[in-house]
N, C-alpha and C. Protein backbone atom coordinates (compact mmCIF):
# COMPACT_ATOMS: atom_id res chain seq x y z
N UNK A 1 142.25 107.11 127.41
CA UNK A 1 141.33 108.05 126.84
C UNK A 1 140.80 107.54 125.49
N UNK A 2 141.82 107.04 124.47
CA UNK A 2 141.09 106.25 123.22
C UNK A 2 140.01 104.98 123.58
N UNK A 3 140.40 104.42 124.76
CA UNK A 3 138.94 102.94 125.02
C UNK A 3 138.18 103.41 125.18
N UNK A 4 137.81 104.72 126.00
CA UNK A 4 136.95 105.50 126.28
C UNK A 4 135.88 106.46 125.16
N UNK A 5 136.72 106.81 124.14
CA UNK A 5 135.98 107.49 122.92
C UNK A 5 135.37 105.89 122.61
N UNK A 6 136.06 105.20 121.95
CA UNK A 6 135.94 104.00 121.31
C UNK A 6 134.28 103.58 122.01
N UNK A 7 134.62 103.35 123.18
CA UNK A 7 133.27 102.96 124.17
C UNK A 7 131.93 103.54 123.60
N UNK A 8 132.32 105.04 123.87
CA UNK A 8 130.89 105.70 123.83
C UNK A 8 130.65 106.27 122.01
N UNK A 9 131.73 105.73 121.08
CA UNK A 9 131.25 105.97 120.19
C UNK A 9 130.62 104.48 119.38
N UNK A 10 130.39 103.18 120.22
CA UNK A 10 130.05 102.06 119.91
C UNK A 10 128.47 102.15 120.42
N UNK A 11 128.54 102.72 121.44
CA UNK A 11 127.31 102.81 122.35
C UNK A 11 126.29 103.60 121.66
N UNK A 12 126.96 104.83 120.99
CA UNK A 12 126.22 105.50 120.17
C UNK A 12 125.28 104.79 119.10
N UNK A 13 126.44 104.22 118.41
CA UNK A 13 125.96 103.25 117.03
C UNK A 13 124.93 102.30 117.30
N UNK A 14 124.99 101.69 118.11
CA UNK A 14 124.12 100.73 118.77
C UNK A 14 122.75 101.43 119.42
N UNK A 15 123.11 102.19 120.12
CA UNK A 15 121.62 102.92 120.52
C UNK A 15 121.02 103.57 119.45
N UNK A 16 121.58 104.38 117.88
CA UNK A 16 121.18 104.36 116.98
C UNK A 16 120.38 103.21 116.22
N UNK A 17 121.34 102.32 115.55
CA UNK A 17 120.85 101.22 115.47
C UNK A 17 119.29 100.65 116.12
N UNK A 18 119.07 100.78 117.33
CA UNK A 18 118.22 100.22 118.25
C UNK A 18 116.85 100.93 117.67
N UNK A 19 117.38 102.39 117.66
CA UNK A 19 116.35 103.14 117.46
C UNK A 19 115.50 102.96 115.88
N UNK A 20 116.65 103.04 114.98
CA UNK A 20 116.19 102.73 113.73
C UNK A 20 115.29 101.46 113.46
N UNK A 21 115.66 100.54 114.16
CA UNK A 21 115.26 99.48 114.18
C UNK A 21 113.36 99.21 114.93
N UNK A 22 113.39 99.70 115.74
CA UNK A 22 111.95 100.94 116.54
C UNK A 22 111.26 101.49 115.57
N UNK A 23 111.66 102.02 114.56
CA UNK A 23 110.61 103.31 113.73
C UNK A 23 110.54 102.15 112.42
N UNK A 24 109.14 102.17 112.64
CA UNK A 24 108.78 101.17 111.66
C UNK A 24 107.51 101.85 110.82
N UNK A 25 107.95 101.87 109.67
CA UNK A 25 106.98 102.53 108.76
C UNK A 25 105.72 102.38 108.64
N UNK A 26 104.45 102.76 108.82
CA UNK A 26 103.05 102.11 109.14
C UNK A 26 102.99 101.62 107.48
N UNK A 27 102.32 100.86 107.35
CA UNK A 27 101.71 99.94 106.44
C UNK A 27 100.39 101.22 105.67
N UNK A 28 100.69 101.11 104.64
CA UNK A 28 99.19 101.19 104.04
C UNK A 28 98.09 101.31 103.88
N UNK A 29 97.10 101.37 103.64
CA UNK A 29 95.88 101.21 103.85
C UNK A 29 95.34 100.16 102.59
N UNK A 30 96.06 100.46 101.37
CA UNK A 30 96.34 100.06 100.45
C UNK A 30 96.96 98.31 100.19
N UNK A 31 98.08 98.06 101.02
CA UNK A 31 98.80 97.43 101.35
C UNK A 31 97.71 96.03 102.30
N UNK A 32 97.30 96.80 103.11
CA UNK A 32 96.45 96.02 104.09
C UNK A 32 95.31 95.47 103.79
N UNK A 33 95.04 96.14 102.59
CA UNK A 33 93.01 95.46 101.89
C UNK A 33 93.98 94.51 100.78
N UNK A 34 95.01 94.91 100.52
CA UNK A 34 96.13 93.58 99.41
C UNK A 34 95.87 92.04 99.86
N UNK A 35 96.57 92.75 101.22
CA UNK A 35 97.15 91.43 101.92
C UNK A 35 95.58 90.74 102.39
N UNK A 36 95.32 91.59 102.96
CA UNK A 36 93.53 90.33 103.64
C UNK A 36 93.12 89.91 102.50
N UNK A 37 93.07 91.04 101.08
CA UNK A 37 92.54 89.64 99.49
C UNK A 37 93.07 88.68 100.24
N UNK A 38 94.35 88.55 100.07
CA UNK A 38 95.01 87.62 99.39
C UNK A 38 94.90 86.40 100.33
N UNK A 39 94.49 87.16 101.45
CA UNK A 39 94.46 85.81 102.54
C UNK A 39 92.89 85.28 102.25
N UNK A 40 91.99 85.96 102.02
CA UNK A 40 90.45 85.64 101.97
C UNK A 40 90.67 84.67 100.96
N UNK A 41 91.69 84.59 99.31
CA UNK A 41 91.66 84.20 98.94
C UNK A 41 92.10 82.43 98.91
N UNK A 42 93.10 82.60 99.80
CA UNK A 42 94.46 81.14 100.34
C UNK A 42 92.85 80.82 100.96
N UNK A 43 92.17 81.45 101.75
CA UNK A 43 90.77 80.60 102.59
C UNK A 43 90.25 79.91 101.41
N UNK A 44 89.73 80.35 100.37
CA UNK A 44 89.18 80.03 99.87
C UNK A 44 89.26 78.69 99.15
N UNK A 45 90.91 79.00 98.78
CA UNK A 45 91.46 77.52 97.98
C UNK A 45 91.72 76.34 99.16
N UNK A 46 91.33 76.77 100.21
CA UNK A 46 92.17 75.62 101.57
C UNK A 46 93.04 75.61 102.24
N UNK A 47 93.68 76.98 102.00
CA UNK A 47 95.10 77.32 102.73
C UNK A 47 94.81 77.46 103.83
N UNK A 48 95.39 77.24 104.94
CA UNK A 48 95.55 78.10 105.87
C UNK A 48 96.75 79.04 106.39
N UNK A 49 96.35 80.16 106.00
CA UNK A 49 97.38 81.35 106.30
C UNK A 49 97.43 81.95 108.12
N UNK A 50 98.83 81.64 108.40
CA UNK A 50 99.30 81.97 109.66
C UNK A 50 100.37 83.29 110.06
N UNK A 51 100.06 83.77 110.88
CA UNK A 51 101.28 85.07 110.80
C UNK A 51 102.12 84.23 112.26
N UNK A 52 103.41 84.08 111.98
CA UNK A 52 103.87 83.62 113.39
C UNK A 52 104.95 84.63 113.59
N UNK A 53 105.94 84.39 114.39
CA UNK A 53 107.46 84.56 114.57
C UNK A 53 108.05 83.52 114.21
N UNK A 54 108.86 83.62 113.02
CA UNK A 54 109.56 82.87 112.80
C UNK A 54 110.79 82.19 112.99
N UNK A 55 111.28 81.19 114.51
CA UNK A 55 112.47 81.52 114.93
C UNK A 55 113.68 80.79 114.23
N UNK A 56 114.84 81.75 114.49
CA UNK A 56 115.91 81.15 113.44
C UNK A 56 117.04 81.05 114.51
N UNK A 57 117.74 79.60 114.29
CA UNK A 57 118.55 78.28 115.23
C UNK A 57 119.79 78.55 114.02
N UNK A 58 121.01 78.51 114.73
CA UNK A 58 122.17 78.23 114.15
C UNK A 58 121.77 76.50 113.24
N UNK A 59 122.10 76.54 112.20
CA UNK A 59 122.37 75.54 111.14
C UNK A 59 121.28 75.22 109.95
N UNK A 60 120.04 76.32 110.38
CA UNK A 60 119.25 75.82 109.53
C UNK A 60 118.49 77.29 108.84
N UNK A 61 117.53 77.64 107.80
CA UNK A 61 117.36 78.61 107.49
C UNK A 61 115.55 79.11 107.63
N UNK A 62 115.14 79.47 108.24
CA UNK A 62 113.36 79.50 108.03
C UNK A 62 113.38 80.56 107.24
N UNK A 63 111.84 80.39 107.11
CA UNK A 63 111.98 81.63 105.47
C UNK A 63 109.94 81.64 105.57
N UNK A 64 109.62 82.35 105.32
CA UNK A 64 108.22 82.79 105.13
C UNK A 64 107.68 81.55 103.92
N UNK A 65 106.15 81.06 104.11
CA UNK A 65 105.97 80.15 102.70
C UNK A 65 105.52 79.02 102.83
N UNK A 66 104.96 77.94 102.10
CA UNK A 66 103.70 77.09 101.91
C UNK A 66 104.62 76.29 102.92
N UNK A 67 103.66 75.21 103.47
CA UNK A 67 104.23 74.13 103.74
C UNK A 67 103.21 72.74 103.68
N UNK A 68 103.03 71.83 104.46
CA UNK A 68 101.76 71.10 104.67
C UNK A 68 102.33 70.52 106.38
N UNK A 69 101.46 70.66 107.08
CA UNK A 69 100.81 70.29 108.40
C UNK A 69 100.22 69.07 108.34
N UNK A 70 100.54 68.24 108.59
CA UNK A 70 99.37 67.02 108.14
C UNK A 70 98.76 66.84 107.46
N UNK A 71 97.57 66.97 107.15
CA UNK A 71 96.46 67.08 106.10
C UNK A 71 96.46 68.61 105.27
N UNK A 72 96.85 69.80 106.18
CA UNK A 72 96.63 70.58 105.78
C UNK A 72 97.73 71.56 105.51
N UNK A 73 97.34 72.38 104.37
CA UNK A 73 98.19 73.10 103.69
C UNK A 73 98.27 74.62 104.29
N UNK A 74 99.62 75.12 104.53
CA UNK A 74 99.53 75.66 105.42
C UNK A 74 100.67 77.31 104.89
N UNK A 75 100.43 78.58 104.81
CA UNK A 75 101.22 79.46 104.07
C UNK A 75 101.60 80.57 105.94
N UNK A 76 103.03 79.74 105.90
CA UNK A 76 103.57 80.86 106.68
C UNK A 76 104.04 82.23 106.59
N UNK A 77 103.32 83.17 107.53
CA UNK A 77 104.53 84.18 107.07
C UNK A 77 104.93 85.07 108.24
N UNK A 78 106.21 85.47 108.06
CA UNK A 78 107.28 86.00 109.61
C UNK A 78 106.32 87.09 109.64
N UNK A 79 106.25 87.16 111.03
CA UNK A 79 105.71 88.64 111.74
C UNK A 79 106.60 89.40 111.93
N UNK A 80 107.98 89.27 111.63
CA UNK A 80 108.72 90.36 111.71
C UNK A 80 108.81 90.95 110.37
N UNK A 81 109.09 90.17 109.52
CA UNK A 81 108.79 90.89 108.16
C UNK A 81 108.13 92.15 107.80
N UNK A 82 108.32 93.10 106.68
CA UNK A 82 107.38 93.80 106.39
C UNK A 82 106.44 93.54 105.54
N UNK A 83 105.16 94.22 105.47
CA UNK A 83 104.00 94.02 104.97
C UNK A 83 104.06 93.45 103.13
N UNK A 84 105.04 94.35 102.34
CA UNK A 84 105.64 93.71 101.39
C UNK A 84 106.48 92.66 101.10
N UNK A 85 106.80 92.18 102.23
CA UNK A 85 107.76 90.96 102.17
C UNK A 85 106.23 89.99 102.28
N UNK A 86 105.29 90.26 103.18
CA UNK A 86 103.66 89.23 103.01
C UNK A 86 103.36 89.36 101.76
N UNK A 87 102.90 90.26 101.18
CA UNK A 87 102.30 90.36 99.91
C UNK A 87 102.94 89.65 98.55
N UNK A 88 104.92 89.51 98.86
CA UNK A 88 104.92 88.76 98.07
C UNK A 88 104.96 87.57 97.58
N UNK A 89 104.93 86.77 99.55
CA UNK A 89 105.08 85.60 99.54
C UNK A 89 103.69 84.63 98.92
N UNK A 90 102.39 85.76 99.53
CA UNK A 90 101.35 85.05 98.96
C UNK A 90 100.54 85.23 97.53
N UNK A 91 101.46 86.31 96.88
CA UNK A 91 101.61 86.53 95.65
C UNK A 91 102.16 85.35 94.83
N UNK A 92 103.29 84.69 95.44
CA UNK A 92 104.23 84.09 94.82
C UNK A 92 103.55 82.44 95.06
N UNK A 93 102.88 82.29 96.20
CA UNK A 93 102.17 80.99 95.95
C UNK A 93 100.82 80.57 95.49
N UNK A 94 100.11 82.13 95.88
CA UNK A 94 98.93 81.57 94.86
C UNK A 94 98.75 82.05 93.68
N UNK A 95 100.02 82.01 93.15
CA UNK A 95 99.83 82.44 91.38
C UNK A 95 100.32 80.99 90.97
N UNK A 96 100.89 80.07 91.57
CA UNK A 96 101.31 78.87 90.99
C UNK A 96 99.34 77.93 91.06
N UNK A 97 98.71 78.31 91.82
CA UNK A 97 97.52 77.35 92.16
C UNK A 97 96.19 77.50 91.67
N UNK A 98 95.42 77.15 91.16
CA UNK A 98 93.94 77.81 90.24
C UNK A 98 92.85 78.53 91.16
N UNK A 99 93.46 79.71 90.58
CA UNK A 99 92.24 80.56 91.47
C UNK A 99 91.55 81.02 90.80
N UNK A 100 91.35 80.26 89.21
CA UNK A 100 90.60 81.30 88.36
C UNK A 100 88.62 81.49 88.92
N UNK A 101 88.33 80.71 89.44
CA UNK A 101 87.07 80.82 89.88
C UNK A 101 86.97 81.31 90.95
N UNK A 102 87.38 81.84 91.76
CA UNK A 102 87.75 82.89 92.77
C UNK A 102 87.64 84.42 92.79
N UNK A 103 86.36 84.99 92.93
CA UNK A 103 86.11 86.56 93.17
C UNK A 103 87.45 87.42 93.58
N UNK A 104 88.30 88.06 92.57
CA UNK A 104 89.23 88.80 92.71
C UNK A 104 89.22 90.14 92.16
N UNK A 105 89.67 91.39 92.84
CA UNK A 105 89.47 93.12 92.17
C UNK A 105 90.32 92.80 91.00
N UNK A 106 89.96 93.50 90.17
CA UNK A 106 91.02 93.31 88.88
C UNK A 106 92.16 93.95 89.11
N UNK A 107 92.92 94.02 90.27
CA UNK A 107 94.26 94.70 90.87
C UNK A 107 95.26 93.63 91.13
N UNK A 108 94.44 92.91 92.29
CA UNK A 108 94.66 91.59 92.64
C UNK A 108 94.97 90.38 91.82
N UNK A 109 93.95 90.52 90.69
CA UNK A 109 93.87 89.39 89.44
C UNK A 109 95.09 89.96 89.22
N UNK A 110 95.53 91.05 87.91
CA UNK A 110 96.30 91.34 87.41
C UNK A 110 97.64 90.85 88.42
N UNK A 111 97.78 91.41 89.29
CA UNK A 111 99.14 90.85 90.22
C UNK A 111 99.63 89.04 89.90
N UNK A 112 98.35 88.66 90.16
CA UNK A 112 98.23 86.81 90.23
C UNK A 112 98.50 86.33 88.83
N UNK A 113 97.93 87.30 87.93
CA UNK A 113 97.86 86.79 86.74
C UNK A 113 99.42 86.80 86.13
N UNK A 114 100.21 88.11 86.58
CA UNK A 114 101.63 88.43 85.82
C UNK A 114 102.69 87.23 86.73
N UNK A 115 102.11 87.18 88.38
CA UNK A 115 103.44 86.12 89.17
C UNK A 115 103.14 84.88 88.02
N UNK A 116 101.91 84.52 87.72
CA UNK A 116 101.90 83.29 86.98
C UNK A 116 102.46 82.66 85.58
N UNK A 117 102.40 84.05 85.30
CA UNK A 117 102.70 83.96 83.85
C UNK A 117 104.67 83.87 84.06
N UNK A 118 104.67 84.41 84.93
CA UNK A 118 106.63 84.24 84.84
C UNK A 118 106.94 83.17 86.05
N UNK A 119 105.94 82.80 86.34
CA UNK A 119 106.89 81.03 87.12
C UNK A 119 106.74 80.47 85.31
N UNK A 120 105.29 80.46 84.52
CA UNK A 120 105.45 79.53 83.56
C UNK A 120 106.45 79.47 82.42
N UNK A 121 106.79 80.75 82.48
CA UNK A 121 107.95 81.51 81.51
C UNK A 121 109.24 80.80 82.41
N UNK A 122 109.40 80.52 83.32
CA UNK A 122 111.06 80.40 84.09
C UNK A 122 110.44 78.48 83.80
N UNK A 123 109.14 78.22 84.12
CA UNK A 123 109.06 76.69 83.99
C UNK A 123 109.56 76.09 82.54
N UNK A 124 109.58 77.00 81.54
CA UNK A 124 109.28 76.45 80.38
C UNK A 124 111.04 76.52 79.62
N UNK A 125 111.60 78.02 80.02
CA UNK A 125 113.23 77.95 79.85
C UNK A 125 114.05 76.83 81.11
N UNK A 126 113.29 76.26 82.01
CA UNK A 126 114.02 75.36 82.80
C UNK A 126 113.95 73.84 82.05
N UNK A 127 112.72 73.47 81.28
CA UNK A 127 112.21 72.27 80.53
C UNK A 127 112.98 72.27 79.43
N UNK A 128 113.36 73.60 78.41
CA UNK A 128 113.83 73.47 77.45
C UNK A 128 115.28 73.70 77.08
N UNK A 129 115.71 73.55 78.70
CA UNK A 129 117.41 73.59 79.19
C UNK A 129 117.90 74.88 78.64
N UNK A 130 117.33 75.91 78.70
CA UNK A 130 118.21 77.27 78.49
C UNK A 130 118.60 77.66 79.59
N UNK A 131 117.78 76.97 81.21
CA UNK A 131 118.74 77.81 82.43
C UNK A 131 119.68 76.60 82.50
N UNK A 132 120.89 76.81 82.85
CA UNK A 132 122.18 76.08 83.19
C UNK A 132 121.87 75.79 84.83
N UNK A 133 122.17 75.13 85.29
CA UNK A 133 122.53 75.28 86.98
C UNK A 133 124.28 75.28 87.02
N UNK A 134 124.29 76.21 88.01
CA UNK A 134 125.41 76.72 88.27
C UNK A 134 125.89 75.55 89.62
N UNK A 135 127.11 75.69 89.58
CA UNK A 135 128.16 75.14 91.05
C UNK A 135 128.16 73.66 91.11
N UNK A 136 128.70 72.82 89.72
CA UNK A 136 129.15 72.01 89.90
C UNK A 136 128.43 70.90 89.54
């Protein structure tokens, strides 16, 4: 009689689980005119921005984010992800790259303008050895 509770109270969790996993919060409207900037913008500089599935293999780690393709430069990002996990990946790479001549809402700018200003702030305590690296 206990394998039996045990059973159907695993089955539960899991068909919970399943479900939670199902209800996926709609995106924005807000969120969604973000993200196409930001991609109109990667067009603009030469990126090419891809939405794939990103599959993940025992031993190695994929992760959303620039890469280069041959000639071309290329900004992945997981389709399983959520819409904020996009926004910050291409937040986070085209604030390192010159987009100052680039038609941007002053929403957008401001976003690009602050990721930039704190890679140069983390570039500049990494140059002037105040971050330590840790583990050895």
């Amino acid at each position: 009689m206990q394998a039996g509770f045990y059973y159907f109270r695993r089955t539960v969790a899991v068909t919970l689980k399943r479900k939670k996993q199902k209800e996926k919060r709609p995106d924005s409207p807000e969120q969604v005119a973000l993200l196409e900037e930001l991609k109109g913008v990667a067009e603009k500089l030469g990126i090419v921005v891809r939405e794939e599935r990103l599959l993940r293999e025992v031993g190695y780690r994929v992760r959303s984010g620039r890469c280069r393709v041959g000639e071309e430069e290329v900004i992945f990002l997981d389709r399983n992800l959520p819409i904020d996990s996009h926004i910050d990946v291409m937040i986070d790479e085209l604030a390192v790259r010159g987009y100052e001549d680039v038609y941007l809402s002053p929403a957008t700018r401001s976003l690009l303008d602050r990721a930039a200003a704190r890679v140069a702030a983390l570039s500049e305590m990494t140059a002037d050895g105040e971050v330590e690296s840790f583990g050895g």
